[in-house]
PDB file of N, CA and C in Angstrom:
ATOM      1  N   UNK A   1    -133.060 125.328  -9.974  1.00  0.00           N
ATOM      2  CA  UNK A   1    -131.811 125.978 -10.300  1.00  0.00           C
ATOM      3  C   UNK A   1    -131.479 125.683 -11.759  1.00  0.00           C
ATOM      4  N   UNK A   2    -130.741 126.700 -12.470  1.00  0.00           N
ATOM      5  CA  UNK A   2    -130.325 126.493 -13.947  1.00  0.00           C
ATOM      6  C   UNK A   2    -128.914 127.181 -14.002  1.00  0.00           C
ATOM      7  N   UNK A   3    -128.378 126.022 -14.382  1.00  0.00           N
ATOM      8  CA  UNK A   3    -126.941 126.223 -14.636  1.00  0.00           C
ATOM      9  C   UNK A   3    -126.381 126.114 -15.917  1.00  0.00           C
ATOM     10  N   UNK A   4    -125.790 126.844 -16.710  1.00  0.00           N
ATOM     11  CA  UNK A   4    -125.063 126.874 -17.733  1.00  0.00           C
ATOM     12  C   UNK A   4    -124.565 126.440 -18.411  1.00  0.00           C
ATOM     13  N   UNK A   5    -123.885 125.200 -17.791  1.00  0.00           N
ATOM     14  CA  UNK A   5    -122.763 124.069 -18.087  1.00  0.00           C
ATOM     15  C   UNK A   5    -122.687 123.216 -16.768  1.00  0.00           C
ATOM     16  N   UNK A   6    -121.541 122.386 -17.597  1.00  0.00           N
ATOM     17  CA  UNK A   6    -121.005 121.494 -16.220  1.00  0.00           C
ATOM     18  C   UNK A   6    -120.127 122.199 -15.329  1.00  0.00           C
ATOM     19  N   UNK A   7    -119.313 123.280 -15.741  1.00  0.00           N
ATOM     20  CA  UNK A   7    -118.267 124.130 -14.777  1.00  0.00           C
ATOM     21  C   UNK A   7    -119.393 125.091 -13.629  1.00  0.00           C
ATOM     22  N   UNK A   8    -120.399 125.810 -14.436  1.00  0.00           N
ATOM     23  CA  UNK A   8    -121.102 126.158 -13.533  1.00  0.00           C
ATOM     24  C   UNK A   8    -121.701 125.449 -12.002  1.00  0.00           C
ATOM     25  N   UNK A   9    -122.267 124.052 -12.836  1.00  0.00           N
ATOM     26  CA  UNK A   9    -122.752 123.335 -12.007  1.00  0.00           C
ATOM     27  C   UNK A   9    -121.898 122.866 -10.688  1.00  0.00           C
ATOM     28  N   UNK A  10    -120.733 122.511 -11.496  1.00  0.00           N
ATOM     29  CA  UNK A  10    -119.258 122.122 -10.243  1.00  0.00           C
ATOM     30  C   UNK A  10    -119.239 123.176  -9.085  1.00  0.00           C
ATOM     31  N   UNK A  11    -119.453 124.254  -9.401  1.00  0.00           N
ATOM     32  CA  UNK A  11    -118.702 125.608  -9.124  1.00  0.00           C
ATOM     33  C   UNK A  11    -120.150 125.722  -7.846  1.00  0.00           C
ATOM     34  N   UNK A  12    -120.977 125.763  -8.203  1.00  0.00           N
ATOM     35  CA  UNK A  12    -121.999 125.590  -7.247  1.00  0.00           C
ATOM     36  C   UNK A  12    -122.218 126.947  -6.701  1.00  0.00           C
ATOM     37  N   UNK A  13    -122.231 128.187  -7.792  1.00  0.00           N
ATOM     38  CA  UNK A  13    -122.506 129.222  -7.834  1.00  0.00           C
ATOM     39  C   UNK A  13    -121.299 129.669  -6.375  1.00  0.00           C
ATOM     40  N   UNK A  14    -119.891 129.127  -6.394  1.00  0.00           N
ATOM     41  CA  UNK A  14    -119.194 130.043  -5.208  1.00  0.00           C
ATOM     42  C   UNK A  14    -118.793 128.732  -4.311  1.00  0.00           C
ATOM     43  N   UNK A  15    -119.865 128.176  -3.924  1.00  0.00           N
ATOM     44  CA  UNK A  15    -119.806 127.416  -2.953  1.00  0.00           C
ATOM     45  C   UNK A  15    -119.433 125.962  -3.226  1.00  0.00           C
ATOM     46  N   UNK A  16    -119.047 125.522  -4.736  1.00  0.00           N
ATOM     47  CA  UNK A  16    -118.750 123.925  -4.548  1.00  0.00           C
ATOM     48  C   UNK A  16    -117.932 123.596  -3.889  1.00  0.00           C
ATOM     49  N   UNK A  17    -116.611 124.402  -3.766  1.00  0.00           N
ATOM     50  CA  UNK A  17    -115.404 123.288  -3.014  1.00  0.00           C
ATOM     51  C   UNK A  17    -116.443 122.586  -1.800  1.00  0.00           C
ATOM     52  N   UNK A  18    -117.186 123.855  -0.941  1.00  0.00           N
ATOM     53  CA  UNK A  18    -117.339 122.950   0.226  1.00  0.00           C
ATOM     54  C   UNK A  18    -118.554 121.862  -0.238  1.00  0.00           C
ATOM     55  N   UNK A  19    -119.419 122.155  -1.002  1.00  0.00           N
ATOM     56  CA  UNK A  19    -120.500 121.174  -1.370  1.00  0.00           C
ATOM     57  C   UNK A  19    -119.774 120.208  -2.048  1.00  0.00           C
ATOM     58  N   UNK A  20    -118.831 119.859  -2.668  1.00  0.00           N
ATOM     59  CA  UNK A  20    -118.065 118.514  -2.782  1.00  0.00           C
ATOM     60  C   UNK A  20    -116.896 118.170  -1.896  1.00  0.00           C
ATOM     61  N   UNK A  21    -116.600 119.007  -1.138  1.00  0.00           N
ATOM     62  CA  UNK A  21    -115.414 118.518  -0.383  1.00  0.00           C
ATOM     63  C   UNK A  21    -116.351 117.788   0.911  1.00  0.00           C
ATOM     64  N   UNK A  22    -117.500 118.182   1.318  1.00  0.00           N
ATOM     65  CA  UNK A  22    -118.429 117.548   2.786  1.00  0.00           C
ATOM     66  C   UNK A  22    -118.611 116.514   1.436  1.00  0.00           C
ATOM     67  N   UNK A  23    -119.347 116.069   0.330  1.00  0.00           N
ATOM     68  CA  UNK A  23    -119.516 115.142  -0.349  1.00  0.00           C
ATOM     69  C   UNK A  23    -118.675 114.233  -0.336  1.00  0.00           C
ATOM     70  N   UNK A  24    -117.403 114.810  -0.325  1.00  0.00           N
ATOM     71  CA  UNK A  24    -116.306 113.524  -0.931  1.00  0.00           C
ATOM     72  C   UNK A  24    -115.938 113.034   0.563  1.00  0.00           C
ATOM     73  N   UNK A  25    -115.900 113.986   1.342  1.00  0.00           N
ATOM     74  CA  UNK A  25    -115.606 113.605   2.475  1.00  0.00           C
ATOM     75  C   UNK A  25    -116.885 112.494   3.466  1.00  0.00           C
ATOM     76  N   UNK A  26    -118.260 112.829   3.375  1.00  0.00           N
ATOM     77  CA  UNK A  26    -119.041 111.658   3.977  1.00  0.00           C
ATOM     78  C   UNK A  26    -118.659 110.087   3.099  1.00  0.00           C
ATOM     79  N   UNK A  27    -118.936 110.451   1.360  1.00  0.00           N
ATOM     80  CA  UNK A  27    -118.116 109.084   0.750  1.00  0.00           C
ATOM     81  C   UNK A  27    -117.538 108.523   1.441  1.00  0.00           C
ATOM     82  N   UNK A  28    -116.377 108.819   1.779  1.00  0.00           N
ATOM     83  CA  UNK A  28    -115.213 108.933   2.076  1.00  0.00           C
ATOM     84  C   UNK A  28    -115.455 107.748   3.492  1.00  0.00           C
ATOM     85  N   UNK A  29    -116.075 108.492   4.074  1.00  0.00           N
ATOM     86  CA  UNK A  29    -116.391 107.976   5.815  1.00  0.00           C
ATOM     87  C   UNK A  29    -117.211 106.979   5.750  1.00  0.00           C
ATOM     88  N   UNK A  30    -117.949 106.980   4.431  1.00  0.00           N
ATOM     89  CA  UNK A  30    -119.370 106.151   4.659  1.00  0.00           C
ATOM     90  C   UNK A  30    -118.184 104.350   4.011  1.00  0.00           C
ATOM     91  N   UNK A  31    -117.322 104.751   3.008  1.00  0.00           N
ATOM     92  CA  UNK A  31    -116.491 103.593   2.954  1.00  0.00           C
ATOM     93  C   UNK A  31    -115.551 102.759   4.245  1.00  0.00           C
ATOM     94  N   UNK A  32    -115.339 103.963   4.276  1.00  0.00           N
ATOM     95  CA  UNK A  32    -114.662 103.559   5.466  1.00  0.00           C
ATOM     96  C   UNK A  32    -114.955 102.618   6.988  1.00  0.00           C
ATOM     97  N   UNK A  33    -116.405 102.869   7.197  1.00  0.00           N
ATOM     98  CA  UNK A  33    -117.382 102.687   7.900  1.00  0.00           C
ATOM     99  C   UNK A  33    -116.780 101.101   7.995  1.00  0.00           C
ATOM    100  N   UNK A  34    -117.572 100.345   7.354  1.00  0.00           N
ATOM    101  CA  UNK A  34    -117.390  98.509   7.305  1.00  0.00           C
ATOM    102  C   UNK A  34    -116.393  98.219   7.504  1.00  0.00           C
ATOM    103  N   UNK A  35    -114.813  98.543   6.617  1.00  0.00           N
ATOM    104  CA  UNK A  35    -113.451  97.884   6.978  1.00  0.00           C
ATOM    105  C   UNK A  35    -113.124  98.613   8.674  1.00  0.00           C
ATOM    106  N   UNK A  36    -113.635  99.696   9.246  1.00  0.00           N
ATOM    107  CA  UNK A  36    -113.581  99.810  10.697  1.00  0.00           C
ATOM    108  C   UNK A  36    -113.957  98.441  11.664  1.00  0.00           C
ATOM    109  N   UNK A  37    -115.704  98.424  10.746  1.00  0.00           N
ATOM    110  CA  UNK A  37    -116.348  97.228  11.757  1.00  0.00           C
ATOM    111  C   UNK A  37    -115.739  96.143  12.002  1.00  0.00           C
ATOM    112  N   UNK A  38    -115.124  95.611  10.122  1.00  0.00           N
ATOM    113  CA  UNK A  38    -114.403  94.307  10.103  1.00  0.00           C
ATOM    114  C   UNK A  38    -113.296  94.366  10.971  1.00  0.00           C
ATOM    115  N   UNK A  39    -112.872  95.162  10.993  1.00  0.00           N
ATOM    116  CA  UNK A  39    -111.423  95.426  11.892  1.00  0.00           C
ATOM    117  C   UNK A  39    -111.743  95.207  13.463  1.00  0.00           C
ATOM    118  N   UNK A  40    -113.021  95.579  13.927  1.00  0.00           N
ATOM    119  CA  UNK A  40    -113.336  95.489  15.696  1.00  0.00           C
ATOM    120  C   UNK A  40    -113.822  94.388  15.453  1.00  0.00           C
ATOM    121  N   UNK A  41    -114.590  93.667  14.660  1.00  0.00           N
ATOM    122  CA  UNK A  41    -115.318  92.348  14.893  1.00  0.00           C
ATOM    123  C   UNK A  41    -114.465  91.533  14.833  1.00  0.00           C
ATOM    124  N   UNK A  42    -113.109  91.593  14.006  1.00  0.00           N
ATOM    125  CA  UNK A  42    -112.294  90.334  14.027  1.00  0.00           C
ATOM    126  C   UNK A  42    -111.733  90.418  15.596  1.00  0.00           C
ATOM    127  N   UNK A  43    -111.496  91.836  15.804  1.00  0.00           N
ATOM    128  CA  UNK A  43    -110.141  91.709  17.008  1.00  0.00           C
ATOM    129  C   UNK A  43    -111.569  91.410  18.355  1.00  0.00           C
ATOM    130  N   UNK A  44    -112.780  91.358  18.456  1.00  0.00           N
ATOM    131  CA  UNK A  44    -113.404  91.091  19.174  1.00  0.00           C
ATOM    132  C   UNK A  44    -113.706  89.455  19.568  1.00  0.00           C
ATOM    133  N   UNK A  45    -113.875  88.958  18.186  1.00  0.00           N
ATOM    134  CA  UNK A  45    -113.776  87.388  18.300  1.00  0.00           C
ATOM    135  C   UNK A  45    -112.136  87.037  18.461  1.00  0.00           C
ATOM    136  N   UNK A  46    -111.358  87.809  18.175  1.00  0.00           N
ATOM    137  CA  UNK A  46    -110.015  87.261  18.892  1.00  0.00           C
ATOM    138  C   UNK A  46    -109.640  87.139  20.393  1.00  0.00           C
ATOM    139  N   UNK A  47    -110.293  88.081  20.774  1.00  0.00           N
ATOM    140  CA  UNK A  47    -110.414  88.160  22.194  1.00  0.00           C
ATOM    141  C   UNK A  47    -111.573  87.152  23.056  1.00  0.00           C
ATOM    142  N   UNK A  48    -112.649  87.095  22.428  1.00  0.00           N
ATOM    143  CA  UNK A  48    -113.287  86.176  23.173  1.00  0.00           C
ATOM    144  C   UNK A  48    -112.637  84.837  23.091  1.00  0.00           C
ATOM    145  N   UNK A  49    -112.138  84.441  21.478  1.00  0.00           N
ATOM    146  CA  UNK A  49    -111.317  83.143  21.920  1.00  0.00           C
ATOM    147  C   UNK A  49    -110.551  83.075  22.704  1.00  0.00           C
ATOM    148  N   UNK A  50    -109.643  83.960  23.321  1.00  0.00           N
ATOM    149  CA  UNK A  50    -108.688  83.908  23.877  1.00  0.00           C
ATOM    150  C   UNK A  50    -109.183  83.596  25.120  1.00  0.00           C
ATOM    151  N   UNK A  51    -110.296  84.302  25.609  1.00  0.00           N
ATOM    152  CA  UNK A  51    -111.037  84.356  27.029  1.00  0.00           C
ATOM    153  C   UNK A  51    -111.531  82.935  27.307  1.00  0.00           C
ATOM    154  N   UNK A  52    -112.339  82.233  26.212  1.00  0.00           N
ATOM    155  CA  UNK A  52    -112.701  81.197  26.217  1.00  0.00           C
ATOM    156  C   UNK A  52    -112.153  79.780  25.937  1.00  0.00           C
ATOM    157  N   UNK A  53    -110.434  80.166  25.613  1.00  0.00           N
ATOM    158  CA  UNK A  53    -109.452  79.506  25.787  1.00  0.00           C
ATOM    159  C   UNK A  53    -109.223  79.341  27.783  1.00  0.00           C
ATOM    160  N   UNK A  54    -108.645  80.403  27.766  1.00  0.00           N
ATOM    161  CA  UNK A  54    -108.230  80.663  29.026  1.00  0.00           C
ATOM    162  C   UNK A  54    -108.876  79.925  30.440  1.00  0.00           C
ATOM    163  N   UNK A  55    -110.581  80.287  29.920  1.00  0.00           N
ATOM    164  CA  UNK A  55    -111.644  79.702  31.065  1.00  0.00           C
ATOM    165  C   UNK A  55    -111.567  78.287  31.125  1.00  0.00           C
ATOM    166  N   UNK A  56    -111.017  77.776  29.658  1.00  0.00           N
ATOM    167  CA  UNK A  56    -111.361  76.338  29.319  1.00  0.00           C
ATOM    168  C   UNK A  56    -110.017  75.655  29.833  1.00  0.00           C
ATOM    169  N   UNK A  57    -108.806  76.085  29.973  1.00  0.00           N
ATOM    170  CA  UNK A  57    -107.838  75.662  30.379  1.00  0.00           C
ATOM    171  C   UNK A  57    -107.619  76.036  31.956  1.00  0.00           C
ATOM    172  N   UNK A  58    -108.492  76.703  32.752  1.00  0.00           N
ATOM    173  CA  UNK A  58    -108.713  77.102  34.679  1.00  0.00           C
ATOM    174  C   UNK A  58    -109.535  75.852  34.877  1.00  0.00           C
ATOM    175  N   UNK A  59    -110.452  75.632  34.021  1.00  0.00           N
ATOM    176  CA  UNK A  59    -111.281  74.656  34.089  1.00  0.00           C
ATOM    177  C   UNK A  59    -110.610  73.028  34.030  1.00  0.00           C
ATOM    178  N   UNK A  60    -109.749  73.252  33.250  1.00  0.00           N
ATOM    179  CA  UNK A  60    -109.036  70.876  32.929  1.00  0.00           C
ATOM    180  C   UNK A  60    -108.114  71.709  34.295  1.00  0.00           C
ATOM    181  N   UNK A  61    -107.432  72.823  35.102  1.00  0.00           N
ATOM    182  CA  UNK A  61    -106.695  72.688  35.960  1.00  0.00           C
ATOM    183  C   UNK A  61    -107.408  71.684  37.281  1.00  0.00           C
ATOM    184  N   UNK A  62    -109.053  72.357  37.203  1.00  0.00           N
ATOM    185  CA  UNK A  62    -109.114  71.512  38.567  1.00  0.00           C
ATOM    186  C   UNK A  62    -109.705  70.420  38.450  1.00  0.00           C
TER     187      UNK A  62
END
């Protein structure tokens, strides 16, 4: 492909919005991705402590 300039190139002969808007948008998701994980992995080890609190205190009951 040969493009003209940089406006051409943006422009993506018609079609850039969507060829940068799916672009900006996977970015977008692919950042997002890890602070999700961090977010379930913390609240996952919060919960197992809690569980393994819980078992550990049924347990000094008997």
């Amino acid at each position: 492909m040969n493009w003209g300039g940089p406006a051409e190139f943006f422009a993506m002969g018609g079609y850039g919005f969507y060829v940068w808007g799916s672009f900006g948008l996977a970015a977008a998701l692919m950042a997002l991705e890890p602070l999700l994980l961090r977010h379930r992995r913390k609240a996952a080890l919060t919960e197992l402590k809690r569980e393994l609190a819980a078992k550990q205190e049924a347990t000094d009951e008997e």
